[in-house]
N, C-alpha and C. Protein backbone atom coordinates (compact mmCIF):
# COMPACT_ATOMS: atom_id res chain seq x y z
N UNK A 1 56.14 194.68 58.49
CA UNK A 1 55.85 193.27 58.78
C UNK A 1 55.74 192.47 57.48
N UNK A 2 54.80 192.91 56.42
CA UNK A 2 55.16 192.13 55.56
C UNK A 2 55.97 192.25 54.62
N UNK A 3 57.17 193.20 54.68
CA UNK A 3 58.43 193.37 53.76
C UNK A 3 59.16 192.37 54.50
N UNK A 4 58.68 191.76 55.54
CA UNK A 4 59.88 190.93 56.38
C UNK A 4 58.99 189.17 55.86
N UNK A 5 58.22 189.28 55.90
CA UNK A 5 57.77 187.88 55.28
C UNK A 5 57.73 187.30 54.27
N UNK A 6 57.79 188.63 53.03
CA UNK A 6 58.27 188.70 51.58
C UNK A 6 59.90 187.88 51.75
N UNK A 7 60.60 188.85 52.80
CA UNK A 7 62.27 188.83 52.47
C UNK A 7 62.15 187.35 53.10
N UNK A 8 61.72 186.35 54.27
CA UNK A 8 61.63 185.37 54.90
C UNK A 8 61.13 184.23 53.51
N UNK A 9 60.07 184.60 52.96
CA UNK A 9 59.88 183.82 52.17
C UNK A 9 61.16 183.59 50.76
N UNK A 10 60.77 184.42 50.73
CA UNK A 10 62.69 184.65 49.36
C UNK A 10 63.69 184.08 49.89
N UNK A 11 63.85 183.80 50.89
CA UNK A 11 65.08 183.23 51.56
C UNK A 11 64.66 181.51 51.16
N UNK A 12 63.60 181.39 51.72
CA UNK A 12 63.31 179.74 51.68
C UNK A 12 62.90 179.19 50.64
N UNK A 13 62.34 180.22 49.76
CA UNK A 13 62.22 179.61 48.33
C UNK A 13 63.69 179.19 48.12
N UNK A 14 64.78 180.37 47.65
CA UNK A 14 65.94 180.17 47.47
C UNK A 14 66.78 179.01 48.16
N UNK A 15 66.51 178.71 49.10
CA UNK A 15 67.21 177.57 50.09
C UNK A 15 66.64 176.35 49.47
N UNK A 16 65.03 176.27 48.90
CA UNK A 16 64.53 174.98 48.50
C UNK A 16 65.13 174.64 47.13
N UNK A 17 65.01 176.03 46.04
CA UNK A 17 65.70 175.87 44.74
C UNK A 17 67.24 175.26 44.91
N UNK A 18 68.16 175.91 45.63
CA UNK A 18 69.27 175.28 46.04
C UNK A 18 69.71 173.78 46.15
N UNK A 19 68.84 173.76 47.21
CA UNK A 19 68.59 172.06 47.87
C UNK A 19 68.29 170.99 46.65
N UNK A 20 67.24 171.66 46.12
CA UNK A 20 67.03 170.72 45.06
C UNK A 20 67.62 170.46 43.51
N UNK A 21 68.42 171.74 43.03
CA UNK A 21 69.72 171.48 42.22
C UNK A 21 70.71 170.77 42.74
N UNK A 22 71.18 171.00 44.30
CA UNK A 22 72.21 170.21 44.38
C UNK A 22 71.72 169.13 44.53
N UNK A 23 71.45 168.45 44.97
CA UNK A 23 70.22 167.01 44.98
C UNK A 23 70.30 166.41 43.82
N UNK A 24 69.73 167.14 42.83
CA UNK A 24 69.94 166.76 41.24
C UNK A 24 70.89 166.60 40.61
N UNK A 25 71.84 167.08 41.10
CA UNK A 25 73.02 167.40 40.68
C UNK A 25 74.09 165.91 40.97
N UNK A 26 73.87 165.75 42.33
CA UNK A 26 74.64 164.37 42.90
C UNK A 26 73.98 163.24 42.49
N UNK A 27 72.28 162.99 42.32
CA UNK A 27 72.02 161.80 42.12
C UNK A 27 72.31 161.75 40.88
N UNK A 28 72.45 162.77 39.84
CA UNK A 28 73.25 162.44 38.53
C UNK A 28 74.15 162.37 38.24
N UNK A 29 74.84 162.24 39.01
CA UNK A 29 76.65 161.87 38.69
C UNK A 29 76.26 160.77 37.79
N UNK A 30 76.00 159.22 38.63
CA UNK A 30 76.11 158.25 37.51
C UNK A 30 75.79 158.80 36.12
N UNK A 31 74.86 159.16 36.02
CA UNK A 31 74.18 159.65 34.87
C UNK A 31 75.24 160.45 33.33
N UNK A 32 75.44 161.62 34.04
CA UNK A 32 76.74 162.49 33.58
C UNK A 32 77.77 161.78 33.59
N UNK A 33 78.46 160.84 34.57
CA UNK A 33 79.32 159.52 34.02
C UNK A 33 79.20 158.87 33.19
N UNK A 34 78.24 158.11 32.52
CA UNK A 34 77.60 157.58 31.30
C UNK A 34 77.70 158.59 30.49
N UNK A 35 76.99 159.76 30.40
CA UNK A 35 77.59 159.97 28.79
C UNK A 35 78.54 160.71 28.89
N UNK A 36 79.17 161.07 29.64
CA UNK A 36 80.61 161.34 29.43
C UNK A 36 81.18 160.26 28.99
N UNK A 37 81.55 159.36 29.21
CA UNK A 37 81.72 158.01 28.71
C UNK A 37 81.52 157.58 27.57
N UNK A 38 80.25 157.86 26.94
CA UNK A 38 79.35 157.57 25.43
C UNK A 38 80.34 158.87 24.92
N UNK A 39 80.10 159.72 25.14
CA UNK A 39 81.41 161.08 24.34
C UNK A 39 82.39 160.62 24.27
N UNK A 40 83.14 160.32 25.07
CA UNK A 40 84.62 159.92 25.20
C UNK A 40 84.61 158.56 25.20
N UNK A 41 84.83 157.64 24.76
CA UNK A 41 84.57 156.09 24.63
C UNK A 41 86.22 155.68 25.20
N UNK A 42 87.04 156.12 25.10
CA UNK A 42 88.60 156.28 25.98
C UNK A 42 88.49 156.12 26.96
N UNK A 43 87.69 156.79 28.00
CA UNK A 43 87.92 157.27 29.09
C UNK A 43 87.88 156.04 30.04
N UNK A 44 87.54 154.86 29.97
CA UNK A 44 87.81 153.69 30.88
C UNK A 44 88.89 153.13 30.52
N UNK A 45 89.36 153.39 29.69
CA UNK A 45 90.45 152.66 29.02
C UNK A 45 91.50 153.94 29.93
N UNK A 46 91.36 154.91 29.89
CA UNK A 46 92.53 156.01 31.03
C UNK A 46 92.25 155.49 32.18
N UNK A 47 91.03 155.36 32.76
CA UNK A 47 90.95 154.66 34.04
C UNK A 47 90.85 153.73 34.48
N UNK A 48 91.28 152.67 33.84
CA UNK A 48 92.29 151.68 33.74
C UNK A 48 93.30 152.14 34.14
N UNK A 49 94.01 152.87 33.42
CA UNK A 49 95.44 152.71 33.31
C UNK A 49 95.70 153.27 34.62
N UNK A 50 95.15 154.61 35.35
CA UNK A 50 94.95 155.06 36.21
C UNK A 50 95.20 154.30 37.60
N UNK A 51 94.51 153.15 37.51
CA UNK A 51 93.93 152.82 38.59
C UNK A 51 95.18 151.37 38.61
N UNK A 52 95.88 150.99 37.51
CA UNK A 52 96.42 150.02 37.21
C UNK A 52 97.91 150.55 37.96
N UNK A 53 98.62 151.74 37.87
CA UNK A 53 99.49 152.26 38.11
C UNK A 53 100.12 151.29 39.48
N UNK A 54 101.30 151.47 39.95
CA UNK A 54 102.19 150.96 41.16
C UNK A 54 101.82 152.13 42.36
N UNK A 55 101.82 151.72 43.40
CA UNK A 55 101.29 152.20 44.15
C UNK A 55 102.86 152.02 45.23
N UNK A 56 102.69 153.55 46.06
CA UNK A 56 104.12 153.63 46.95
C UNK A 56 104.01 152.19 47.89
N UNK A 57 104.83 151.29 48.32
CA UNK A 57 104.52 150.37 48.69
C UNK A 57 105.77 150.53 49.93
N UNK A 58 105.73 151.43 50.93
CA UNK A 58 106.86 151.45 51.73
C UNK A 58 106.36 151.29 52.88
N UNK A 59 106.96 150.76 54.10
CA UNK A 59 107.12 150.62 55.42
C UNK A 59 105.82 149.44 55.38
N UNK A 60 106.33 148.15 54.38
CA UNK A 60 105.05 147.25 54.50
C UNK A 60 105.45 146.31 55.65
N UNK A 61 104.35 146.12 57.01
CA UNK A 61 104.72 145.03 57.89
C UNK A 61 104.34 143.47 57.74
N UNK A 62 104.92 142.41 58.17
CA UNK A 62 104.43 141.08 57.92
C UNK A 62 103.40 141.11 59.03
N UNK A 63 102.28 140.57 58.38
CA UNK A 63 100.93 139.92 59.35
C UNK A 63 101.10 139.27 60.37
N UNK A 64 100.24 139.24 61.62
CA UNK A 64 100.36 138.65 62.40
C UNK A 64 100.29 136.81 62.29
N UNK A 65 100.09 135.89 63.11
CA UNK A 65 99.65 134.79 62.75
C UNK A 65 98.45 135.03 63.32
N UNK A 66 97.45 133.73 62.85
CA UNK A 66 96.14 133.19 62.69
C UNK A 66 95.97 132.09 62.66
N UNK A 67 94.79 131.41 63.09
CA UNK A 67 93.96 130.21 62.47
C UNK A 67 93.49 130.31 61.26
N UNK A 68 94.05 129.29 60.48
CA UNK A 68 93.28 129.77 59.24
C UNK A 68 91.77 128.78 59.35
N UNK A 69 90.92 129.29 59.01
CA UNK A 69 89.35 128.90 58.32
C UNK A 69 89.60 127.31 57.79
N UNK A 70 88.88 126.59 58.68
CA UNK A 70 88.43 125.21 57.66
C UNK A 70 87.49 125.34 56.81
N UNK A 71 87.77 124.18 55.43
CA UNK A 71 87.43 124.94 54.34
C UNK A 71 85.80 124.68 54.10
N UNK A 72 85.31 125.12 54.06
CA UNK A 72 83.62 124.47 53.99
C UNK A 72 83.32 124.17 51.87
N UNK A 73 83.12 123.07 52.03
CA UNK A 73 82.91 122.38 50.81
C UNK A 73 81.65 122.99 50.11
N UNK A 74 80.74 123.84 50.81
CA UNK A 74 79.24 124.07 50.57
C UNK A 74 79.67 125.53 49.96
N UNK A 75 81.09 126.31 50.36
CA UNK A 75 81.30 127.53 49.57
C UNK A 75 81.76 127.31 48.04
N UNK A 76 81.12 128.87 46.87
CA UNK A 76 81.85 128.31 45.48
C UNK A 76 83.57 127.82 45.25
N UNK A 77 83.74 127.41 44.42
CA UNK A 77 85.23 127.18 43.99
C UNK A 77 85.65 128.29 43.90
N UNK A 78 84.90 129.46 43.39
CA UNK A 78 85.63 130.74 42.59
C UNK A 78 85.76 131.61 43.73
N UNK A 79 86.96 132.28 44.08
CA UNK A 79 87.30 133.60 44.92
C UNK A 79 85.84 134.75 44.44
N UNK A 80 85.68 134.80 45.60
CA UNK A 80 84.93 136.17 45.72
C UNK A 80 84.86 137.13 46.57
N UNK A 81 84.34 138.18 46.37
CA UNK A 81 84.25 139.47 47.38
C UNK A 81 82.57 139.32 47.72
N UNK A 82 82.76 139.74 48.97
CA UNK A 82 80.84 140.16 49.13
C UNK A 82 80.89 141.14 49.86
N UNK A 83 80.52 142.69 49.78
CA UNK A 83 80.14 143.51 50.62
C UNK A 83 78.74 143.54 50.29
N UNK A 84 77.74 143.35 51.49
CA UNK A 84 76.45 142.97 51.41
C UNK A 84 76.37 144.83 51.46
N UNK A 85 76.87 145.54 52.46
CA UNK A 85 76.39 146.93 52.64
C UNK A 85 75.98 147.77 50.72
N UNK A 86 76.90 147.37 50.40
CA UNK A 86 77.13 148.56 48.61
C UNK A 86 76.62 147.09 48.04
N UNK A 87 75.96 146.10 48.38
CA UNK A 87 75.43 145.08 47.15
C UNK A 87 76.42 144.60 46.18
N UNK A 88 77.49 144.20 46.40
CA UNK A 88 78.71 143.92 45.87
C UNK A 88 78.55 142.22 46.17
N UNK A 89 78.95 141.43 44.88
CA UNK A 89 79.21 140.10 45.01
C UNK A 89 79.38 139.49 43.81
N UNK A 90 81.02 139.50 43.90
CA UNK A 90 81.49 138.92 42.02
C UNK A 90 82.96 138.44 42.75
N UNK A 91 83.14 137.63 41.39
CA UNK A 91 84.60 136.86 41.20
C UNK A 91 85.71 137.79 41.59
N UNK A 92 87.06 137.61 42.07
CA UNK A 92 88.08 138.60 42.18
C UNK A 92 89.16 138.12 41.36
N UNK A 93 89.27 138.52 40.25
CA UNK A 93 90.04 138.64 38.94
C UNK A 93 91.24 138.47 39.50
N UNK A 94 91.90 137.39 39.01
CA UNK A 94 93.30 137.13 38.82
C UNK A 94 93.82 137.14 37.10
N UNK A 95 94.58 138.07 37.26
CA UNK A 95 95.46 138.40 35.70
C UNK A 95 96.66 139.20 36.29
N UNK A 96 97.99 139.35 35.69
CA UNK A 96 98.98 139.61 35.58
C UNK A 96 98.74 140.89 35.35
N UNK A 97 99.92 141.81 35.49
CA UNK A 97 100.21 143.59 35.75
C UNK A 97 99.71 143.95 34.26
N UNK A 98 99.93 143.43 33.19
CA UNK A 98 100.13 143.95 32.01
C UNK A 98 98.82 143.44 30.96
N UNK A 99 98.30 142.62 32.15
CA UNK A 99 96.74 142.57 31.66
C UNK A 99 95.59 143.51 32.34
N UNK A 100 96.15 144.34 33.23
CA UNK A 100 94.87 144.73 34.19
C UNK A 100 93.35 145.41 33.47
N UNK A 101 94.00 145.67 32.15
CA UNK A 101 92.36 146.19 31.60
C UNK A 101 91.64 144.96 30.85
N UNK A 102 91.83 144.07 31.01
CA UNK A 102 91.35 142.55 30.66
C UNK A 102 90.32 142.31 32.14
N UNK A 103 91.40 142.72 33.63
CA UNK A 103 90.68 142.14 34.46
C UNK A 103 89.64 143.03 34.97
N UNK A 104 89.84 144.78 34.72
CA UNK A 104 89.13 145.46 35.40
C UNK A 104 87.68 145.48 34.95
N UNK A 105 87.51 144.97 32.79
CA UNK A 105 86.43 145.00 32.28
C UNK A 105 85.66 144.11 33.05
N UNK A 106 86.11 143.17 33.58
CA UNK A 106 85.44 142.14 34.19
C UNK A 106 84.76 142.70 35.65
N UNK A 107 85.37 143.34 36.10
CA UNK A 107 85.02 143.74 38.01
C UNK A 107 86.18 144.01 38.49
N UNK A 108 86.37 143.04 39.17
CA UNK A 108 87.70 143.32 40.72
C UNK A 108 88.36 142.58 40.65
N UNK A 109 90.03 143.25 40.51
CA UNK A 109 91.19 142.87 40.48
C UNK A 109 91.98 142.61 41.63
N UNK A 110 92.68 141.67 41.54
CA UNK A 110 93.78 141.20 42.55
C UNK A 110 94.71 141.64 42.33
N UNK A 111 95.38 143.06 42.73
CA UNK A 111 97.05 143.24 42.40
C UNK A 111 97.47 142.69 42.31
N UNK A 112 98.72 141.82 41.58
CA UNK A 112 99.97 141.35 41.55
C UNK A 112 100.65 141.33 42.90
N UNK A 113 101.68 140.53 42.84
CA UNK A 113 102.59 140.72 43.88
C UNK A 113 102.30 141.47 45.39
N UNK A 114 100.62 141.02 45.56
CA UNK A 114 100.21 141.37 46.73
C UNK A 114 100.03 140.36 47.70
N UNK A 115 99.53 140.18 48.62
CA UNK A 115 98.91 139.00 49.46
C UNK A 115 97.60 138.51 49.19
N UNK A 116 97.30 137.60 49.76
CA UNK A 116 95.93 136.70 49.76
C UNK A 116 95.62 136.21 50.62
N UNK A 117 94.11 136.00 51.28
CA UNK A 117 94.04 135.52 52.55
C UNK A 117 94.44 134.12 52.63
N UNK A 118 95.57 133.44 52.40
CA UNK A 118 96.08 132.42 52.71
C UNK A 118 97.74 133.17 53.00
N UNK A 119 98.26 133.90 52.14
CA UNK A 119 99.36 134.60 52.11
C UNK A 119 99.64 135.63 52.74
N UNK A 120 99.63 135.88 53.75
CA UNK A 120 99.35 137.04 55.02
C UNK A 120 100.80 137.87 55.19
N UNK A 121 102.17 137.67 54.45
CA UNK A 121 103.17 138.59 54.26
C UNK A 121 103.04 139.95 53.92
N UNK A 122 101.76 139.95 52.95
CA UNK A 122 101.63 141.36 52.10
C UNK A 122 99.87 141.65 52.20
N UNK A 123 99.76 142.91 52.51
CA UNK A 123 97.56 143.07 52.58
C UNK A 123 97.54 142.08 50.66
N UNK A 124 96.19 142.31 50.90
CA UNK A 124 95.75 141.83 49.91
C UNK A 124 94.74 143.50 49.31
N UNK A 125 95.17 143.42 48.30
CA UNK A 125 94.49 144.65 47.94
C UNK A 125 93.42 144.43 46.64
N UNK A 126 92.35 144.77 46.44
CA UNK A 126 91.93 144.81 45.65
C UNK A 126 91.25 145.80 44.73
N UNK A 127 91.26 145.90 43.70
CA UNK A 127 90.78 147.38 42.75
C UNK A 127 89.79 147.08 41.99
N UNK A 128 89.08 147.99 41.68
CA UNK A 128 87.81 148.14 40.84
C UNK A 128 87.56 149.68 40.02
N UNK A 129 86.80 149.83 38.92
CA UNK A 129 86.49 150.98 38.61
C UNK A 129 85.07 151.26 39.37
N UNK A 130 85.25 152.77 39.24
CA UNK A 130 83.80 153.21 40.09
C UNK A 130 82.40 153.12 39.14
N UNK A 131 82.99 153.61 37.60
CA UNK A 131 81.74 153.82 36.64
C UNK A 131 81.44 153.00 35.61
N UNK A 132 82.62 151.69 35.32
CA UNK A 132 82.88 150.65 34.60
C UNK A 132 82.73 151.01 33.10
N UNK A 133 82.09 150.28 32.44
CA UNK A 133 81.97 150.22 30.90
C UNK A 133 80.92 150.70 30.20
N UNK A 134 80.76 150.77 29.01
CA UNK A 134 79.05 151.53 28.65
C UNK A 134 78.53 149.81 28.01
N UNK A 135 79.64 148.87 28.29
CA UNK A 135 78.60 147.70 27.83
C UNK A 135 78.09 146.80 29.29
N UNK A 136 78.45 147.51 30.42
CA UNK A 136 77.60 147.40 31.68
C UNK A 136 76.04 148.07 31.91
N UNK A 137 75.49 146.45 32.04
CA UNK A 137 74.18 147.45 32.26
C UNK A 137 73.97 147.88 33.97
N UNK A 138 72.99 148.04 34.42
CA UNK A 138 73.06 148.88 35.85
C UNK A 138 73.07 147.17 37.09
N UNK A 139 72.45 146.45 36.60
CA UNK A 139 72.61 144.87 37.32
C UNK A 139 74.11 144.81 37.41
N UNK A 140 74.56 144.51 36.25
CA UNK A 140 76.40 144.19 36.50
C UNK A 140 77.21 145.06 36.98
N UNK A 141 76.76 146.09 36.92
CA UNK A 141 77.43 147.63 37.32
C UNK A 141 77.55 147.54 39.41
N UNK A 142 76.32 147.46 39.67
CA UNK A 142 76.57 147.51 40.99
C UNK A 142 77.05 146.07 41.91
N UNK A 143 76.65 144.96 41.01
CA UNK A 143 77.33 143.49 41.77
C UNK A 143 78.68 143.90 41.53
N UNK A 144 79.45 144.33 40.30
CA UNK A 144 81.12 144.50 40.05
C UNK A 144 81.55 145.49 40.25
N UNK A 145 81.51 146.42 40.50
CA UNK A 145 82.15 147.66 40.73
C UNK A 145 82.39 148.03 42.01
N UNK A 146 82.85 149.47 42.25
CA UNK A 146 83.38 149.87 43.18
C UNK A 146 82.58 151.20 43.39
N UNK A 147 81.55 151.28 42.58
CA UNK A 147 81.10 152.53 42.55
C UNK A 147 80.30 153.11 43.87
N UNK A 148 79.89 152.43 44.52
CA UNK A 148 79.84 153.00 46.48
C UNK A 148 80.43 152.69 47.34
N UNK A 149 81.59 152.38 46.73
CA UNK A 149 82.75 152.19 47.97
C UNK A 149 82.66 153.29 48.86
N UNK A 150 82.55 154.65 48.52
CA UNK A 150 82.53 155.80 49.38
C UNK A 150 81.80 155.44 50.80
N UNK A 151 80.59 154.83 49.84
CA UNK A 151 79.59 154.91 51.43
C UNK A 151 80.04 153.58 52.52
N UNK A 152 81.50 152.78 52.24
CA UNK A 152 81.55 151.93 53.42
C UNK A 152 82.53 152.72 54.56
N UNK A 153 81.84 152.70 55.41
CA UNK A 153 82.11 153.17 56.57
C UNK A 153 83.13 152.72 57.87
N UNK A 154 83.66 152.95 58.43
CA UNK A 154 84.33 152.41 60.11
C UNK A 154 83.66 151.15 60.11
N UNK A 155 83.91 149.88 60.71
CA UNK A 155 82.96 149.65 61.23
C UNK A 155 82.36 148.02 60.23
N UNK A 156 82.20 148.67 59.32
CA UNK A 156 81.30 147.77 58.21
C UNK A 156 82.44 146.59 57.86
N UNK A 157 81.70 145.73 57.60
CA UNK A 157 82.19 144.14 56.59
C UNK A 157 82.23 143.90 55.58
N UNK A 158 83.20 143.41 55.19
CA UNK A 158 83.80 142.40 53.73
C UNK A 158 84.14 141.17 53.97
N UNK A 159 83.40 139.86 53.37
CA UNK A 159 83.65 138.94 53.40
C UNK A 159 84.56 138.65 51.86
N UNK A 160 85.81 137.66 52.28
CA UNK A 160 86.30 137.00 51.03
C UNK A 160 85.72 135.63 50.80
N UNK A 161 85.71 135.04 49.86
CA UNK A 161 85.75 133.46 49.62
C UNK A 161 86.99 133.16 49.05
N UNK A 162 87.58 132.13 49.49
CA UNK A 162 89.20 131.76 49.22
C UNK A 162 89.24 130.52 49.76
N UNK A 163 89.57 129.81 48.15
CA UNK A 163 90.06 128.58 48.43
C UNK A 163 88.84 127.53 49.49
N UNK A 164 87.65 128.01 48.60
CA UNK A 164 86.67 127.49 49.83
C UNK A 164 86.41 127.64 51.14
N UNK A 165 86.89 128.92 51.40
CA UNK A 165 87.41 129.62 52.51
C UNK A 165 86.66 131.08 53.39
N UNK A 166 86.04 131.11 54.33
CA UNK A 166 85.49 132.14 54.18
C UNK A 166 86.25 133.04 55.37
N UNK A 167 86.45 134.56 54.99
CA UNK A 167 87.19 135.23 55.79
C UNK A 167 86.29 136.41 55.93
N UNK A 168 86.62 137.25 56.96
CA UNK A 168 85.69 138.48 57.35
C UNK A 168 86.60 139.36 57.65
N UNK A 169 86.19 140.71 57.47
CA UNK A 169 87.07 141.64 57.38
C UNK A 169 86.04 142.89 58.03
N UNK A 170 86.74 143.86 58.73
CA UNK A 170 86.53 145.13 59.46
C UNK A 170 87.34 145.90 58.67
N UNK A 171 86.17 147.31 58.36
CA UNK A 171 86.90 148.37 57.98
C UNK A 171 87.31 149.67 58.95
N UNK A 172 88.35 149.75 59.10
CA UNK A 172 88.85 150.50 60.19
C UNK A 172 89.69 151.55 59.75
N UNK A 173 89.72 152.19 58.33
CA UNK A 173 90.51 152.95 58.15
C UNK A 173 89.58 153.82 56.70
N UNK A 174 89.40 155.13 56.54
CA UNK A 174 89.05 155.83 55.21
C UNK A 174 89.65 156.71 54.78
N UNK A 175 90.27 157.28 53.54
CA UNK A 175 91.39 157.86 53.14
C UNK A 175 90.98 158.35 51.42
N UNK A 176 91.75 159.10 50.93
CA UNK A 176 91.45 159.75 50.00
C UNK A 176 92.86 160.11 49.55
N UNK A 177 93.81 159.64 47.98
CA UNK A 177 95.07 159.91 47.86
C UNK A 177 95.11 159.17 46.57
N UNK A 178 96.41 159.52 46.22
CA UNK A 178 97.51 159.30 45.45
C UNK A 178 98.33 157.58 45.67
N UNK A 179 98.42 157.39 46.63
CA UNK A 179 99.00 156.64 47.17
C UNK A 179 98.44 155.66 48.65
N UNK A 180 98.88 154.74 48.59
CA UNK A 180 98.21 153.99 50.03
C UNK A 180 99.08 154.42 51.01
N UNK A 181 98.93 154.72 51.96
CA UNK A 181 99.31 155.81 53.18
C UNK A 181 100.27 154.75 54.15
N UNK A 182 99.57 153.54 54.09
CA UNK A 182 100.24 152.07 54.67
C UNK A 182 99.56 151.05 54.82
N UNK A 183 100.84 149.99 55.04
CA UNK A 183 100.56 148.56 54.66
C UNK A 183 99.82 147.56 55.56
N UNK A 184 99.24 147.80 57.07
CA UNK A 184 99.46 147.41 57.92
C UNK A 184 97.96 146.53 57.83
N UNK A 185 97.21 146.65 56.85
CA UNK A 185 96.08 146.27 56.84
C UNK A 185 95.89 145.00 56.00
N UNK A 186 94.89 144.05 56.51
CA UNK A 186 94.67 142.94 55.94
C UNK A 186 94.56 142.66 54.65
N UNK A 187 93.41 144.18 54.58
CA UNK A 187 93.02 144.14 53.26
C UNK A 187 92.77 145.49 52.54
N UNK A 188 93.31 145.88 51.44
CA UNK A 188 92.69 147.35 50.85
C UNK A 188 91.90 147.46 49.50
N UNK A 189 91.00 147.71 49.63
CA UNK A 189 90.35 148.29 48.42
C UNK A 189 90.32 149.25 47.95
N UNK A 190 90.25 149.80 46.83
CA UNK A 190 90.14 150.99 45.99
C UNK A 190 89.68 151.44 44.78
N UNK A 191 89.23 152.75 44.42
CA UNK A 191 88.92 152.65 43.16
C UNK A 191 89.25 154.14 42.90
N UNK A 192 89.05 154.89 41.29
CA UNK A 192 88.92 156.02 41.47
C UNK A 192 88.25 156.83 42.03
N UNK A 193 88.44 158.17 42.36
CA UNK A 193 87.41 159.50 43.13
C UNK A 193 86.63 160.01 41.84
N UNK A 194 87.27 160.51 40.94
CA UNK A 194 86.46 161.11 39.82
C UNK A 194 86.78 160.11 37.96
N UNK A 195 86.11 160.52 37.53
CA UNK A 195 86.68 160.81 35.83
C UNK A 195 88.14 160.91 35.87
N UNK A 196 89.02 160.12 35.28
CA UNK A 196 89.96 160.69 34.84
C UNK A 196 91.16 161.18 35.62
N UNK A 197 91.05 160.63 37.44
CA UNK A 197 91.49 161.59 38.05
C UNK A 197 92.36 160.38 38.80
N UNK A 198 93.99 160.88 39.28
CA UNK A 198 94.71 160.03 40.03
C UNK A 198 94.15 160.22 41.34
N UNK A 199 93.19 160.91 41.97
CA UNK A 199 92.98 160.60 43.41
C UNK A 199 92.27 159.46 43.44
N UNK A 200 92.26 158.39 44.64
CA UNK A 200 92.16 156.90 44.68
C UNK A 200 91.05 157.29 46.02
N UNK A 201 90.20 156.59 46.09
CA UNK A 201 89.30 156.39 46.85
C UNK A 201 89.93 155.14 48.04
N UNK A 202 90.16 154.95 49.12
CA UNK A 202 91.10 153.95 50.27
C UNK A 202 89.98 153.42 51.49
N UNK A 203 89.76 151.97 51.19
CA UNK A 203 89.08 151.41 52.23
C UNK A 203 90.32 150.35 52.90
N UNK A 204 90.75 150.50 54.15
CA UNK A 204 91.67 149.42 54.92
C UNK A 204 90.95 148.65 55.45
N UNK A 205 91.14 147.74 55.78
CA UNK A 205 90.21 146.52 56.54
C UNK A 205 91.21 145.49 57.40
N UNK A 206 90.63 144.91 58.68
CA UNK A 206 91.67 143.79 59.53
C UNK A 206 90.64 142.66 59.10
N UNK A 207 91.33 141.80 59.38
CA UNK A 207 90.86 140.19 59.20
C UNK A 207 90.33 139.99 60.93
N UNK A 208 89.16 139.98 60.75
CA UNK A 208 88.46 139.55 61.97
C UNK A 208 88.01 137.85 62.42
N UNK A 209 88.20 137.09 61.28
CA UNK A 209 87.60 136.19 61.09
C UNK A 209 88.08 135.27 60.12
């Protein structure tokens, strides 16, 4: 009986030690991102480039029609993103293909030659880094980035501001790749999965609003 409560207890110690390395382990990613980062002072500058890359852009469909949004005068001038869920709410960078590490230092980029919620031919996609800069402090880090995109879910909202304009968006699609899988969505966001790594993190979204 008590060689069996010894072995019962050894089990649950071991299960708690476990639990609580891996625990430690994930809430320090950011952490281990930073100074990996401080080591390698490059490494946003690769993920940039990374994240800047052309993306397969095949079997893209034209949008449906809509009402577009009357414009409310009381919204800012400046385009923005707001996902209230990940605490997200900054400008959406307009710069050209061959500037994108100009726009990514900043936050969130507007692909090129994509759509806009006035321009409904092509989604509108937008990109961000997940771990940003080491001259981000943790305030600018989570209003601009992309770094919990993971946790938006089915289901959840993105509002744009455009053109004094306010639009709402449903996320109805989650994905993990190389490439955007398809075009059929209003809107896509993305950022990297790891360090250094071409897998792309994929939020799709419809225009609800």
């Amino acid at each position: 009986m008590k060689t069996n409560l010894k072995r019962i207890a050894r089990i649950l110690l071991f299960g708690s030690l476990f639990s609580f390395l891996l625990g430690a382990i994930l809430s320090g990613y950011p952490i281990l991102a930073f100074i990996w980062n401080t080591t390698f002072p490059s490494t946003s500058t690769k993920l940039a480039e990374i994240l800047s890359r052309p993306i397969n852009a095949e079997n893209l469909e034209i949008a449906g029609e809509y009402v577009l949004p009357e414009k409310d005068l009381s919204l800012p001038l400046t385009n923005s993103i707001i996902i209230q869920k990940i605490k997200v709410q900054t400008e959406i960078i307009e710069q050209p293909a061959e500037k994108f590490e100009d726009a990514l230092r900043l936050g969130v980029w507007r692909t090129p030659d994509f759509g806009t919620p006035l321009e409904r031919n092509k989604p509108m996609i937008l990109v961000a880094h997940r771990f940003g800069y080491l001259s981000w402090d943790q305030a600018y880090r989570e209003k601009n980035s992309f770094y919990n995109l993971p946790k938006l879910d089915i289901g959840d909202q993105v509002e744009i501001i455009w053109d004094q304009r306010k639009f709402k968006y449903e996320i109805y699609q989650i994905e993990e790749g190389e490439n955007v899988s398809h075009y059929n969505a209003d809107l896509i966001l993305y950022t990297c999965r790891f360090l250094e790594s071409d897998i792309r993190i994929f939020r799709h979204a419809k225009l609800i609003q």
